[in-house]
Each structure stands twice: as C-alpha cells, then as structure tokens.
C-alpha atoms as a PDB file:
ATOM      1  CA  UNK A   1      -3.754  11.747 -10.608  1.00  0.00           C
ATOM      2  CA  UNK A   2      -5.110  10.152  -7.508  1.00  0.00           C
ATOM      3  CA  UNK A   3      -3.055   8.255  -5.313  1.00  0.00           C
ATOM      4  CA  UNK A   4      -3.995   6.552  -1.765  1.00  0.00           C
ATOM      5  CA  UNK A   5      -1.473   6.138   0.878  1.00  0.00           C
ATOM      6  CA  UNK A   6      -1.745   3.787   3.090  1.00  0.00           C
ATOM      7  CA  UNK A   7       0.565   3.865   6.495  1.00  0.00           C
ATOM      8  CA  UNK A   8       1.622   4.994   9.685  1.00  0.00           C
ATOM      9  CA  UNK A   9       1.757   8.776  11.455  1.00  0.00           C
ATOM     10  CA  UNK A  10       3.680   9.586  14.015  1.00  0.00           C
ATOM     11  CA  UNK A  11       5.980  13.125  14.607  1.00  0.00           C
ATOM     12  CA  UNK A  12       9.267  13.181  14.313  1.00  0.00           C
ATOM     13  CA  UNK A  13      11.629  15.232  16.807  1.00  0.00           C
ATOM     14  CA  UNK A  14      14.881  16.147  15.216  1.00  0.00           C
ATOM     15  CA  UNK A  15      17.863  17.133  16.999  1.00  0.00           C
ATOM     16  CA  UNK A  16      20.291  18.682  15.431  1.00  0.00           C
ATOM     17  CA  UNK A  17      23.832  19.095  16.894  1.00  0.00           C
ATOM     18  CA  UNK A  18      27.962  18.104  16.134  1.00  0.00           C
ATOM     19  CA  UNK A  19      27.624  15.893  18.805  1.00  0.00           C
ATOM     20  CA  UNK A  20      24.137  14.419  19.045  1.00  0.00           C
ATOM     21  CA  UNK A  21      24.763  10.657  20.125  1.00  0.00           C
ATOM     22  CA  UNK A  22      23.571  10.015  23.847  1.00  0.00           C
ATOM     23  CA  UNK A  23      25.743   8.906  26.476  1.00  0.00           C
ATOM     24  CA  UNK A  24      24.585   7.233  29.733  1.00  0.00           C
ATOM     25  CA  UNK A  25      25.493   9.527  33.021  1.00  0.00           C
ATOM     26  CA  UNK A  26      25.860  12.631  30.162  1.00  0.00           C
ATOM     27  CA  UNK A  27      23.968  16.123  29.329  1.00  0.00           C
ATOM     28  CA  UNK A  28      25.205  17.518  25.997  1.00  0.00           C
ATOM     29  CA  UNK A  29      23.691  20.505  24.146  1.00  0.00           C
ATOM     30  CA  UNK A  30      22.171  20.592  20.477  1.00  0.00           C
ATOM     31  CA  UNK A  31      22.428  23.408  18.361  1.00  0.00           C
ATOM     32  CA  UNK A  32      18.553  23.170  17.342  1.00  0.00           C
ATOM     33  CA  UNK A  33      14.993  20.529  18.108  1.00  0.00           C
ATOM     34  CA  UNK A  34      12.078  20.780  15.596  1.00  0.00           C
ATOM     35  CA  UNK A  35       9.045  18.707  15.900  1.00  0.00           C
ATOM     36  CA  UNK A  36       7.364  17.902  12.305  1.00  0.00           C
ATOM     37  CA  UNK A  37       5.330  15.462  10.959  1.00  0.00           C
ATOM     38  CA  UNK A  38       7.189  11.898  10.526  1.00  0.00           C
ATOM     39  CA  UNK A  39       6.673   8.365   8.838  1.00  0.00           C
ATOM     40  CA  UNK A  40       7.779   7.502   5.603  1.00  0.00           C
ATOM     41  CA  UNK A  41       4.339   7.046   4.403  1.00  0.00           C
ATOM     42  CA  UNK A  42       2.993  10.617   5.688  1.00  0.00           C
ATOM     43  CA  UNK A  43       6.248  12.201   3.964  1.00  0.00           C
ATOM     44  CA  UNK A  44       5.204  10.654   0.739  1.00  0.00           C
ATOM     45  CA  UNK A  45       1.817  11.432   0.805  1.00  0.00           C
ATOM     46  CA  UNK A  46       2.689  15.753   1.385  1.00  0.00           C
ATOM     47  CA  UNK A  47       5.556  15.543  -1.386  1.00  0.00           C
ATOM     48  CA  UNK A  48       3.002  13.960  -4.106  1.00  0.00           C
ATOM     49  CA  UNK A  49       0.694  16.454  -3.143  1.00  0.00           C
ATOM     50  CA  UNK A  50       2.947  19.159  -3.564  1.00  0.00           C
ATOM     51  CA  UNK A  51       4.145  17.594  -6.988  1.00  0.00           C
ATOM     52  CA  UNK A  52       0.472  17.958  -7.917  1.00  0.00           C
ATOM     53  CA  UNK A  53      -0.896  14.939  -7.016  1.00  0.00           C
ATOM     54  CA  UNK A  54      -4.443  14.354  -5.087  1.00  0.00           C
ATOM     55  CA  UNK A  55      -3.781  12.445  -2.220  1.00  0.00           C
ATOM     56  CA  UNK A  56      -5.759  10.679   0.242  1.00  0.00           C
ATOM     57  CA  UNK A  57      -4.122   9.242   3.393  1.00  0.00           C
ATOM     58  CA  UNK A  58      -5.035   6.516   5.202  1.00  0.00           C
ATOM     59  CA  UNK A  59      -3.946   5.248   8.682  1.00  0.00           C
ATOM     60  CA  UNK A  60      -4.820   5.451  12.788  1.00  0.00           C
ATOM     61  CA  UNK A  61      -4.050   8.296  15.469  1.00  0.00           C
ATOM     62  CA  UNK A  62      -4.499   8.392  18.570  1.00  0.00           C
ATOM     63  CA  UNK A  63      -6.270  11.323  20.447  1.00  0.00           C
ATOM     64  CA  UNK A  64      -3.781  13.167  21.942  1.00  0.00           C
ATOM     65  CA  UNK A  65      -1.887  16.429  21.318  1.00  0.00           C
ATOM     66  CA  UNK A  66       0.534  14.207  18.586  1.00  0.00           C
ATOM     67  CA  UNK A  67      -2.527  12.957  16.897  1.00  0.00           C
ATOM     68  CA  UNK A  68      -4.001  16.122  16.111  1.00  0.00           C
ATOM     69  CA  UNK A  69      -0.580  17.822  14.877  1.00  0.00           C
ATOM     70  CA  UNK A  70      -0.557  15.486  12.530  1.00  0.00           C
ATOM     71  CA  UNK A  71      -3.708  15.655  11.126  1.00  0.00           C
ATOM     72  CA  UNK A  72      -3.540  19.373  10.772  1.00  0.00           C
ATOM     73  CA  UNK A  73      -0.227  18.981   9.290  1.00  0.00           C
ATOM     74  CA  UNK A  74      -1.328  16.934   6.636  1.00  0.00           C
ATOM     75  CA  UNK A  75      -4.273  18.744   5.658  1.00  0.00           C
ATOM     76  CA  UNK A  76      -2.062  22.185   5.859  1.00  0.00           C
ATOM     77  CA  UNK A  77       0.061  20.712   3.206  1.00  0.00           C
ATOM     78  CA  UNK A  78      -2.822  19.340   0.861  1.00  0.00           C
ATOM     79  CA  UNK A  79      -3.350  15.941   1.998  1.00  0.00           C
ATOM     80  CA  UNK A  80      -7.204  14.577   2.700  1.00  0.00           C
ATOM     81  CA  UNK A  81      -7.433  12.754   6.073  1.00  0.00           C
ATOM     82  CA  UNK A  82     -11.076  11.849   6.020  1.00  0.00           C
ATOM     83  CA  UNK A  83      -9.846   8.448   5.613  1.00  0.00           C
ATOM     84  CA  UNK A  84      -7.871   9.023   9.051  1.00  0.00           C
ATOM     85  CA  UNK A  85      -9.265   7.096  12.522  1.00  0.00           C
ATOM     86  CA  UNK A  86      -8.891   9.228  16.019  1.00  0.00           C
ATOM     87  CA  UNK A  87      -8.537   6.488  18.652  1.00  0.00           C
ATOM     88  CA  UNK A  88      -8.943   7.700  22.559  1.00  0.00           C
ATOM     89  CA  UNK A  89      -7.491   4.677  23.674  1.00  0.00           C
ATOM     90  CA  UNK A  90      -4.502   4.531  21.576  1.00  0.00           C
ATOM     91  CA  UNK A  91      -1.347   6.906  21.437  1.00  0.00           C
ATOM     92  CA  UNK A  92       0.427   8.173  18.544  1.00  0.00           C
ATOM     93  CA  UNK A  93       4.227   7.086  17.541  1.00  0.00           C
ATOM     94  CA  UNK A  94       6.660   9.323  18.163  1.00  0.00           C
ATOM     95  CA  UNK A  95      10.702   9.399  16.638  1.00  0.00           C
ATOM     96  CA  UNK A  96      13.602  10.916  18.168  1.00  0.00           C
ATOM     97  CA  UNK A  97      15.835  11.820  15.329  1.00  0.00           C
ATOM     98  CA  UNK A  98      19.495  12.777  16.244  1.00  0.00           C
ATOM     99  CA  UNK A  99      20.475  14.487  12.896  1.00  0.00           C
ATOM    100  CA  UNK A 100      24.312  15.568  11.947  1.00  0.00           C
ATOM    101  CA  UNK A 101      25.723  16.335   8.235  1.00  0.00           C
ATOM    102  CA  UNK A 102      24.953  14.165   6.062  1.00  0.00           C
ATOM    103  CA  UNK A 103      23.072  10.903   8.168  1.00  0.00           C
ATOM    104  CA  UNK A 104      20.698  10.217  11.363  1.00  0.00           C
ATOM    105  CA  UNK A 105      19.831   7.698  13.912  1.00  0.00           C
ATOM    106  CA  UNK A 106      16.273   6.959  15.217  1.00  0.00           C
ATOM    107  CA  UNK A 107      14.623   5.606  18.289  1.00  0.00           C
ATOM    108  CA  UNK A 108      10.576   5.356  17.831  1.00  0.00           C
ATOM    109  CA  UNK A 109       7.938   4.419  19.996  1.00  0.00           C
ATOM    110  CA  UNK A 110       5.868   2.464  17.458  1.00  0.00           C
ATOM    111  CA  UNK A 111       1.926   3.742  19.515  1.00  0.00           C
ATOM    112  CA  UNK A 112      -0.091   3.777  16.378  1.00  0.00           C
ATOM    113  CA  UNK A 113       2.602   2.980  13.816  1.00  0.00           C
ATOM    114  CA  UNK A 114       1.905  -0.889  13.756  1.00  0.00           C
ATOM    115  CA  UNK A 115      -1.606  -1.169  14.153  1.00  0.00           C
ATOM    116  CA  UNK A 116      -3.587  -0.289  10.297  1.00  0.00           C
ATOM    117  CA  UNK A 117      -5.338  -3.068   9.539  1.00  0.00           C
ATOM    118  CA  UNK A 118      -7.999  -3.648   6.261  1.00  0.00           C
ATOM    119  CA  UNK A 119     -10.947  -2.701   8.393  1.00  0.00           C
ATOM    120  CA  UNK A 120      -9.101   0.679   8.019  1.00  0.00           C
ATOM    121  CA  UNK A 121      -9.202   0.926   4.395  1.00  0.00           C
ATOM    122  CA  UNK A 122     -12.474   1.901   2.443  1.00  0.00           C
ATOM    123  CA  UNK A 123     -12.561  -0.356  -0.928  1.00  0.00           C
ATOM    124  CA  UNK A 124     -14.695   2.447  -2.405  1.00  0.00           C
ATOM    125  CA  UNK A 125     -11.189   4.429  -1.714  1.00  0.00           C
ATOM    126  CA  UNK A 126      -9.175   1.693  -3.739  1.00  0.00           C
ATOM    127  CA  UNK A 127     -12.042   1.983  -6.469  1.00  0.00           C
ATOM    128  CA  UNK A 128     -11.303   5.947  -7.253  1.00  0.00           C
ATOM    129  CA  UNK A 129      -7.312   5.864  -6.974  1.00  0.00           C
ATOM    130  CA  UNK A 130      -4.977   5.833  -9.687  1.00  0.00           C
ATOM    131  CA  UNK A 131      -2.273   4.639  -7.359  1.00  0.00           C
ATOM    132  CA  UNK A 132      -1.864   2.935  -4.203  1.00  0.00           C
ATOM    133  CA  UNK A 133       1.140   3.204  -1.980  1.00  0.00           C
ATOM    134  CA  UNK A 134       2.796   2.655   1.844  1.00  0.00           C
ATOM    135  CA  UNK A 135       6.001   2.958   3.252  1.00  0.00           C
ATOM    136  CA  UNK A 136       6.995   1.002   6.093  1.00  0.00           C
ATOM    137  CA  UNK A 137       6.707  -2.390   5.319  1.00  0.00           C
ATOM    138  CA  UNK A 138       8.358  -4.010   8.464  1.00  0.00           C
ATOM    139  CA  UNK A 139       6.830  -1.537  10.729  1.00  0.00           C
ATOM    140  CA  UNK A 140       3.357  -2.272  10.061  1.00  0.00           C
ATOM    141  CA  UNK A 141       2.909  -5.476  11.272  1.00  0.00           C
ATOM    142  CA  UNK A 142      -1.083  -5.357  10.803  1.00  0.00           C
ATOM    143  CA  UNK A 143      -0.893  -5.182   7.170  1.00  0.00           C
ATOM    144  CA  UNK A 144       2.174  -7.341   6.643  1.00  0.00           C
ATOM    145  CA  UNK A 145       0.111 -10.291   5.293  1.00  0.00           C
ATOM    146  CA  UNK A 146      -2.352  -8.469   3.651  1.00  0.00           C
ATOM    147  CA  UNK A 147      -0.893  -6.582   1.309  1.00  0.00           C
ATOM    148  CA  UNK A 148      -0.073  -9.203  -1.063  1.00  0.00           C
ATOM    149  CA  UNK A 149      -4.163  -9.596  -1.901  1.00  0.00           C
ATOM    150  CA  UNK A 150      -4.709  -5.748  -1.861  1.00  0.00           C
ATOM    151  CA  UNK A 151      -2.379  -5.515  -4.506  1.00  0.00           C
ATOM    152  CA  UNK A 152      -3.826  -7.659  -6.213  1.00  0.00           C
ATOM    153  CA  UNK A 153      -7.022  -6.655  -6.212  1.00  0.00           C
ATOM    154  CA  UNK A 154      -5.706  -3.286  -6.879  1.00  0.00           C
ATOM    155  CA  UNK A 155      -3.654  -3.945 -10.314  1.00  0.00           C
ATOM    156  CA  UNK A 156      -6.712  -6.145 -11.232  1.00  0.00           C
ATOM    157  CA  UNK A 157      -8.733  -3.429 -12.159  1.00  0.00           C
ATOM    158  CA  UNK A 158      -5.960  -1.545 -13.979  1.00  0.00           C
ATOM    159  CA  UNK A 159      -4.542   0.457 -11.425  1.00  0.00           C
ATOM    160  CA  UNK A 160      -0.303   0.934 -10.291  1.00  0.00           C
ATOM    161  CA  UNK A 161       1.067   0.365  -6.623  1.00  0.00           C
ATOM    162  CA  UNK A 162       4.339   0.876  -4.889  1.00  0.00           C
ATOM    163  CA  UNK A 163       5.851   0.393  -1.236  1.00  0.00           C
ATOM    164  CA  UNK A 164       8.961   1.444   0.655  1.00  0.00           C
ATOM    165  CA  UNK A 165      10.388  -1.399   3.002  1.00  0.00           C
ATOM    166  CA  UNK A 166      11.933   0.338   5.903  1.00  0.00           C
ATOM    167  CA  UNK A 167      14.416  -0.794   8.551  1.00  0.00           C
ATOM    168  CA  UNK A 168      13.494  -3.700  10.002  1.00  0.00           C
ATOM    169  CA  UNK A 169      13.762  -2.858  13.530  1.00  0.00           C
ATOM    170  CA  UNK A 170      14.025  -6.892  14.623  1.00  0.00           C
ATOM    171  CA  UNK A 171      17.222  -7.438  12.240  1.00  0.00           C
ATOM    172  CA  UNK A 172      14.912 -10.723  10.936  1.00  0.00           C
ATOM    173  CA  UNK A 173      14.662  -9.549   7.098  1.00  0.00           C
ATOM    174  CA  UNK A 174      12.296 -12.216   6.555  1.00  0.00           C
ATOM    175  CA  UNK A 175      12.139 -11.832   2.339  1.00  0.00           C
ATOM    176  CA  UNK A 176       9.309 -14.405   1.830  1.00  0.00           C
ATOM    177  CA  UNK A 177       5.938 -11.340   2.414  1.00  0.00           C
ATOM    178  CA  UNK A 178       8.226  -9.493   0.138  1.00  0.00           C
ATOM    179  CA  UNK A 179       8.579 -12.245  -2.300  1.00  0.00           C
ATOM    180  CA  UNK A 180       5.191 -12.512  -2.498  1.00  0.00           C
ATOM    181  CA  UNK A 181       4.353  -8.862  -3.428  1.00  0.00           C
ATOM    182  CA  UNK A 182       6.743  -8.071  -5.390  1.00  0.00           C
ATOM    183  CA  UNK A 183       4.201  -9.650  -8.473  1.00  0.00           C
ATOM    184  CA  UNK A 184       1.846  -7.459  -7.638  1.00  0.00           C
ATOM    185  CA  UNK A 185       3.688  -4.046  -7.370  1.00  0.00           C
ATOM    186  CA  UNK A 186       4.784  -1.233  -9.905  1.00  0.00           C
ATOM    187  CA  UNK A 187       7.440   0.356  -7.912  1.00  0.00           C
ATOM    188  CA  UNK A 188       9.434  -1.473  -4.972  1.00  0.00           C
ATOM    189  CA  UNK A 189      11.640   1.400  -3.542  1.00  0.00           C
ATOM    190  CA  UNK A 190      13.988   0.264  -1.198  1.00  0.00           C
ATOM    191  CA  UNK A 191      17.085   1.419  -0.049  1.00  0.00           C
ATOM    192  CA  UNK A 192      20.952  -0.375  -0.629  1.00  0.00           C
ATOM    193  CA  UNK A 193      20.851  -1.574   2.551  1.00  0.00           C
ATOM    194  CA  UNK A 194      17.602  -2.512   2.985  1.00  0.00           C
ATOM    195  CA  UNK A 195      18.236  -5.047  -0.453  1.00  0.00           C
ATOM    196  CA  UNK A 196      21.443  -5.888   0.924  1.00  0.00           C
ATOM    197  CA  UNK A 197      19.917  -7.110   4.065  1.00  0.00           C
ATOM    198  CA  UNK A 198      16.823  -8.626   2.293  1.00  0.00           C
ATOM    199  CA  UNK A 199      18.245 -10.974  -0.251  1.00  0.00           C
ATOM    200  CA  UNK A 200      21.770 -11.638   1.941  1.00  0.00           C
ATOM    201  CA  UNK A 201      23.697 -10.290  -0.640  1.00  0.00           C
ATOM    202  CA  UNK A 202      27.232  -8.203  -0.860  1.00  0.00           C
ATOM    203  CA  UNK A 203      26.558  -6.435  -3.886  1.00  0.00           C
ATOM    204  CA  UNK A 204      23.610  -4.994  -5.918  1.00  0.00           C
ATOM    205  CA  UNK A 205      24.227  -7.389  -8.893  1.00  0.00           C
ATOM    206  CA  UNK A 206      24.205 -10.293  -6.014  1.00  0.00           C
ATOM    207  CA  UNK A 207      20.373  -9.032  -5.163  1.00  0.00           C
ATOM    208  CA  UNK A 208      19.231  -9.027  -8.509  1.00  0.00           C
ATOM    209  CA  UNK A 209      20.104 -12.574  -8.857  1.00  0.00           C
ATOM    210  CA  UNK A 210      18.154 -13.428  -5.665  1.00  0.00           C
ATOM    211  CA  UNK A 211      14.590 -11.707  -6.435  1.00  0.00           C
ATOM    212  CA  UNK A 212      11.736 -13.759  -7.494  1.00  0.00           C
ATOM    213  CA  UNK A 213      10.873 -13.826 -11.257  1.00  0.00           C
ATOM    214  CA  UNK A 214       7.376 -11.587 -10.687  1.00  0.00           C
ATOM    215  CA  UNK A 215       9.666  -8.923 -10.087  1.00  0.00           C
ATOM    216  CA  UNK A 216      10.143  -8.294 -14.040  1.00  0.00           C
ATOM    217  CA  UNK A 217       6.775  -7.129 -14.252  1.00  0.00           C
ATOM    218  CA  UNK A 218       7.948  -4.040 -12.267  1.00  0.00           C
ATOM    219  CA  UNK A 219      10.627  -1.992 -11.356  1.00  0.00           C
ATOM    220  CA  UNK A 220      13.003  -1.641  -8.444  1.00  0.00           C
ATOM    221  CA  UNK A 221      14.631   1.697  -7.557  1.00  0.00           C
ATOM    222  CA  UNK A 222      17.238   1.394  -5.414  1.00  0.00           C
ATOM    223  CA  UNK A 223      17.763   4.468  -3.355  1.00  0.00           C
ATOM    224  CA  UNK A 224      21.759   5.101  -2.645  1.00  0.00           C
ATOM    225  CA  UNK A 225      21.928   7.770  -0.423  1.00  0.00           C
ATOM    226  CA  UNK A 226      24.921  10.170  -1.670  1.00  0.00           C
ATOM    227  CA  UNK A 227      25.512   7.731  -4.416  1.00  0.00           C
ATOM    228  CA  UNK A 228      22.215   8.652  -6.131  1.00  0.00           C
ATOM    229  CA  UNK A 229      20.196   5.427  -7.229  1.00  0.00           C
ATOM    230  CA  UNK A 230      20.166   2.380  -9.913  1.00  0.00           C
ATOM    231  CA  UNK A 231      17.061   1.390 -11.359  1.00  0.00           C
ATOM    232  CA  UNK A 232      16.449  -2.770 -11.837  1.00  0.00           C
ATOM    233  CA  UNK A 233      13.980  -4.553 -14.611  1.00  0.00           C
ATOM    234  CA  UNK A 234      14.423  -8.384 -15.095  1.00  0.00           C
ATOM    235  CA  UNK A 235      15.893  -8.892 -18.585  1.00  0.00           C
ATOM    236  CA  UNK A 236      17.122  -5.003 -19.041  1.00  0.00           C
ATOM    237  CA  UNK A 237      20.586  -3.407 -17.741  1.00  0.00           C
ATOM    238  CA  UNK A 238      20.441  -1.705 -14.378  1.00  0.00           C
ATOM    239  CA  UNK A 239      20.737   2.275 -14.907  1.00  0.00           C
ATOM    240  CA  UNK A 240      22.345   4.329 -12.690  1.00  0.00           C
ATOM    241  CA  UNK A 241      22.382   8.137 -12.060  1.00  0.00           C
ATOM    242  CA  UNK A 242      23.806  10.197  -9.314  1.00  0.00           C
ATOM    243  CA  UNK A 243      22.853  12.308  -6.456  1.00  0.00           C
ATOM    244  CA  UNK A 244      22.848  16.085  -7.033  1.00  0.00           C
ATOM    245  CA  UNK A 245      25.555  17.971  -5.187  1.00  0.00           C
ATOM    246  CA  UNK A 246      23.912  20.237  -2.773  1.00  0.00           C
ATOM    247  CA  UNK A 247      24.211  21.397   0.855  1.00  0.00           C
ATOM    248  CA  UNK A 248      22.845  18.964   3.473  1.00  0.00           C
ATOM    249  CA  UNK A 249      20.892  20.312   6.059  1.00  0.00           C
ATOM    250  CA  UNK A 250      19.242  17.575   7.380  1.00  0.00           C
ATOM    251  CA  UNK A 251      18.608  13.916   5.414  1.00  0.00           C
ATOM    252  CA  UNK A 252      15.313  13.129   7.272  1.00  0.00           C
ATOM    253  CA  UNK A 253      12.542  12.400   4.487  1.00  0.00           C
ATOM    254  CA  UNK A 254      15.098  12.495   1.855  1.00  0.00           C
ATOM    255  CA  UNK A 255      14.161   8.680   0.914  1.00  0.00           C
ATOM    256  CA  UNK A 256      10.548   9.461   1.658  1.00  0.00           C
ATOM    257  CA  UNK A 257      10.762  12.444  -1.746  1.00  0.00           C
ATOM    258  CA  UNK A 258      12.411  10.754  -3.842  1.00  0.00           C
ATOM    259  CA  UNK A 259       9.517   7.787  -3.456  1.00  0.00           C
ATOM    260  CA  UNK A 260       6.979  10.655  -4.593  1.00  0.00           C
ATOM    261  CA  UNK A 261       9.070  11.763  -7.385  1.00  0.00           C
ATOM    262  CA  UNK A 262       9.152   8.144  -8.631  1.00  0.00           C
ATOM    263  CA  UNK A 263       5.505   7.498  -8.163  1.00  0.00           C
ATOM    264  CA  UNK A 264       4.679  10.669 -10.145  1.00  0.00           C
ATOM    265  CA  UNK A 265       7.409  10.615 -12.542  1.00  0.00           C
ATOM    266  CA  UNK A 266       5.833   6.892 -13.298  1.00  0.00           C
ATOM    267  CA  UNK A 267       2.465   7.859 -13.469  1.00  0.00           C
ATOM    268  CA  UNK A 268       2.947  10.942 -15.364  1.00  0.00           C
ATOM    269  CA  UNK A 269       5.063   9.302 -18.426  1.00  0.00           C
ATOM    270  CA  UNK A 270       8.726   9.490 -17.160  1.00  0.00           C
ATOM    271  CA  UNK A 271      11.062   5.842 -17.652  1.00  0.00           C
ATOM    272  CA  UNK A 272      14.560   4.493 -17.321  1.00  0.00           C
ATOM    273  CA  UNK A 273      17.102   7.238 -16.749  1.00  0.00           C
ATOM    274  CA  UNK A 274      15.172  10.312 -16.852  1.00  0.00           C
ATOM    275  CA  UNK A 275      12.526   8.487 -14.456  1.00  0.00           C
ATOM    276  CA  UNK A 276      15.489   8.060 -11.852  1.00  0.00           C
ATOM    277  CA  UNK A 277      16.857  11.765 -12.690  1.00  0.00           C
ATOM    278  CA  UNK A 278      13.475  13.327 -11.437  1.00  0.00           C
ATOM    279  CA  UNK A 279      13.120  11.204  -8.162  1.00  0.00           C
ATOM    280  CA  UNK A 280      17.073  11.905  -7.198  1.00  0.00           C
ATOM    281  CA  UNK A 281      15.473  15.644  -7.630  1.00  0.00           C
ATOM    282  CA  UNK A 282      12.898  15.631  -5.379  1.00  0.00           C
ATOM    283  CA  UNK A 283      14.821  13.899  -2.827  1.00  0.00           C
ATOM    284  CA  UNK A 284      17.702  16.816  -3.617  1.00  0.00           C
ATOM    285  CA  UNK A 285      15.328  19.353  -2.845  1.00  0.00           C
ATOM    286  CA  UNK A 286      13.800  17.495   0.774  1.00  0.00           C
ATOM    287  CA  UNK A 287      17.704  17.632   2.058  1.00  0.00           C
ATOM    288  CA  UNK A 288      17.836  21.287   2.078  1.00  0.00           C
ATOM    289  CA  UNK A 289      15.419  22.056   4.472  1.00  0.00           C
ATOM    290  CA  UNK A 290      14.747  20.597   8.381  1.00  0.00           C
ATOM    291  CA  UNK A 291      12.667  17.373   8.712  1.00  0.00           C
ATOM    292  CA  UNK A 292      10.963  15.117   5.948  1.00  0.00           C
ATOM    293  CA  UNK A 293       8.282  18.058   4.950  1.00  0.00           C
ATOM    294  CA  UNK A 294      10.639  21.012   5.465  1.00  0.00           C
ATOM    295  CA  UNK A 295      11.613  21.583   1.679  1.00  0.00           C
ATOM    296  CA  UNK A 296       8.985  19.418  -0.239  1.00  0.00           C
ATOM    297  CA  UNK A 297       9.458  19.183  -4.269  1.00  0.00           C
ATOM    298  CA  UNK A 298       7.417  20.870  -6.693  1.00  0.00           C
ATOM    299  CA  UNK A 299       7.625  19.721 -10.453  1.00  0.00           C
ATOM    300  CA  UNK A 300       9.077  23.332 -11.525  1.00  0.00           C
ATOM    301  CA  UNK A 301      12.320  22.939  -8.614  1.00  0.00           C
ATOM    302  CA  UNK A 302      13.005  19.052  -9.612  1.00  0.00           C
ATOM    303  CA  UNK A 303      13.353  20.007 -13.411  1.00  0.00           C
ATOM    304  CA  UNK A 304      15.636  23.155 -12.491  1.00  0.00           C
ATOM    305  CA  UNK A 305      17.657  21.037 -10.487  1.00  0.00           C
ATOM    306  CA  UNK A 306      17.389  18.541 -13.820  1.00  0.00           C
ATOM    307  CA  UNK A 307      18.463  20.886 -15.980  1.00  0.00           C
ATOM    308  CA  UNK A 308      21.052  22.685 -14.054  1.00  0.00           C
ATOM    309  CA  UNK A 309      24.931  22.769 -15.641  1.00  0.00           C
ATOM    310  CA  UNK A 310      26.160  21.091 -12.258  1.00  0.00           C
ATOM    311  CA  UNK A 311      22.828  20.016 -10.133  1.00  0.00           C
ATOM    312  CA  UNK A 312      23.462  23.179  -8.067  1.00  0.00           C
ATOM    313  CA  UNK A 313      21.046  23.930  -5.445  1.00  0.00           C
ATOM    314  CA  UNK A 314      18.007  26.415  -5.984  1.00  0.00           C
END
C-alpha cells in the first residue's frame, strides 16, 4: 500500500520530570530532555511505514539545523521526503513537551507548521497513492479550506483518505470545514475531547447526534486515551474496546500510532471491533518508549499484544 501524508514537521523536545510544570521566578530540574521528530502528521507517516506501508510525506521546512533533523529522521525511519520543500527564509516549528505519567502539555512555535499550501502537493503524487492522510487540521491554516476539494478529487478516482483534527489552539472549534469533509473522508480520527469540543456536546452519544449525514459514508474512531476507543457508523451501534494495560513511559505520539494502525488495519481488510483492537495496539506499543517515534508498531508486536491473555506489554 501507498499512502501520502500530507502535514506539518516540526521537533518535539520532551521533558520528562515529577514536577515538570513551569513557574514564573522558578528553576526546577527534570529527570531527562530528548529531542525527536514531532507533528502528528510526521508520527503517522514513520508508524505506517514501519507497519509496512510505503509512505511519501509531504510538507515545508525551513533551512536550519531543525529542518534537516527532520528530514533525516524521516528518511532513517523509511519515509520518502522528495516531496519535502527546504525554505531559507522560513524556520521550522518547534514543541516543548513537559511529559509526566500518564499525560503532557505543549507549547509550539507554529514556524513552518501552518504554512502547506496546494502548490505544495504534486497531483501526480495523489494519482499513485492508495491513501491520503494529515493530521493537524486546526494547525494548518493553509490547507484548512482546501481540503474539502482534495478529498474529493481523491475518493473520485477510487482512492481512501483520513485526517486527525488536533487541538485547536484558538479554543474557536469552528465545526463547519469539518462538516464539510467529513463526506469526503474514510477515517475521521479524533480524540474525546476534540468531538466534545467540536459538536458542543457532553457525551459521545450527544456528538453522534450532531454530525452531518455524509458522515455515514465513513467511519469515526474516537481515540479515548486510557479508556481505549469507540468506533461510530451512521445507522450501526458504536463499538467500543479498551486500552491495553501497559507501563507508560511517555504518551507523546500515542494518538499519532494508533491513526496508522487504523489507516492500515482499514486498508489491509480489518473492520468493526477487530479494526479498533489493532489501532489501540499500535498506539500500546508508541507509549512504551520516549517521544512519538520512540517505540513505533510493527504488524508482528500489535497482534502479540492482540492476542495476549491480559494485553501485557512485549
């Protein structure tokens, strides 16, 4: 399988303490700082291509020291960034990531993150894809109104697509660009409270009711954190599964794994229960290592973890 990804880079720079939040007039010290390759869409892209998949990525850089750590980690983990553009005048996006047990909190600056535009994208690229997908959605504001038509043009000619929505940094949780794709897309993978926030609702059964009709062409996988994940189809009953008990190390990428392992699972044959069972795997595995590409999935570890008498780690 083939699949294009279409999104933002940027590294991420994880600190890792028992006491990590800042305080003004403070110093504290963190047990451990990594710097790895970040964005939801970059995450993706490595995981599917460690499930098996051929992936090409497609996004901006700038040319600085950033920039070129992410290429290289991309193509050091199987990705293709021929597709990538090196800007001099531009810097890349960078995320502080204060990481305890079990949850995070970010600060970015967006540099490259928000500026992909179609230019970007090579329609002979959408031509030879199986699959097209980005993470992101409220972070990149240069494709926010265009990705309605490329998905369309896109599951004209036969193909599947998926996207990730993202925090929504300005707390607006405008729903109508996501209204709007949601006929044109496979796979919508957002998390709880990213739906929550999107449709104004209190409960998951409160969302469904508020989702345009195009969405029962597709699917929506709900991503639940510790609670594992529900799976939505207009005129079928939600299923549920959930999360795999296993040590916690560091949650960064976790959502970013388990969007691979649904995009292959999909693609490869996988529906309904055992469908969700296989993403909640990959996403598993990510939490055991540091950062969003420290412990990718392979298809062999996700159906161990499957098949396992208790989902106990590998």
């Amino acid at each position: 399988m083939k699949v294009a990804v279409l999104g933002e880079l940027n590294v991420d720079m994880i600190l890792t303490g028992t006491d990590i939040m800042p305080e003004m007039n403070r110093e504290k010290l963190l047990d451990g700082m990594d710097i790895v390759l970040g964005s939801s869409s970059a995450i993706t892209a490595c995981a599917l291509a460690a499930l098996g998949a051929e992936v090409e990525f497609v996004s901006l850089v700038g040319d600085d020291d950033f920039g070129r750590f992410c290429l290289q980690e991309l193509n050091r983990m199987g990705v293709s960034t021929r597709h990538v553009s090196v800007d001099a005048s531009l810097q890349t996006g960078v995320t502080l990531s204060f990481s305890a047990a079990g949850d995070r909190s970010l600060l970015t600056f967006p540099g490259t993150i928000p500026l992909l535009e179609p230019r970007h994208i090579p329609a002979s690229l959408l031509a030879e894809t199986d699959h097209v997908h980005f993470g992101s959605y409220f972070l990149q504001s240069g494709m926010r109104d265009e990705w309605p038509a490329l998905f369309g043009r896109v599951r004209s000619t036969g193909k599947t697509t998926s996207f990730d929505t993202g925090w929504d940094v300005s707390n607006e949780w405008r729903r109508e660009g996501i209204d709007r794709l949601l006929p044109v897309t496979d796979l919508f993978i957002p998390s709880e409270e990213e739906l929550l926030h999107l449709y104004g609702a209190d409960s998951l059964e409160a969302a469904w009711e508020e989702m345009p009709a195009g969405v029962g062409e597709g699917a929506v996988a709900v991503k639940r954190g510790a609670s594992g994940a529900v799976l939505y189809r207009a005129g079928y009953p939600p299923v549920a599964v959930p999360a795999y008990p296993v040590t916690v190390r560091d949650t960064t990428g976790a959502g970013d794994c388990f969007n691979a392992g649904l995009i292959y699972g999909y693609r490869t044959g996988r529906r309904g229960e055992e469908l969700l069972q296989f993403a909640c795997a990959c996403g598993a595995l990510s939490v055991q290592g540091v950062g969003g590409t420290g412990c990718l999935p392979t298809v062999a570890a996700a159906e161990r973890l499957m098949g396992s008498e208790a989902g106990q780690e590998l």
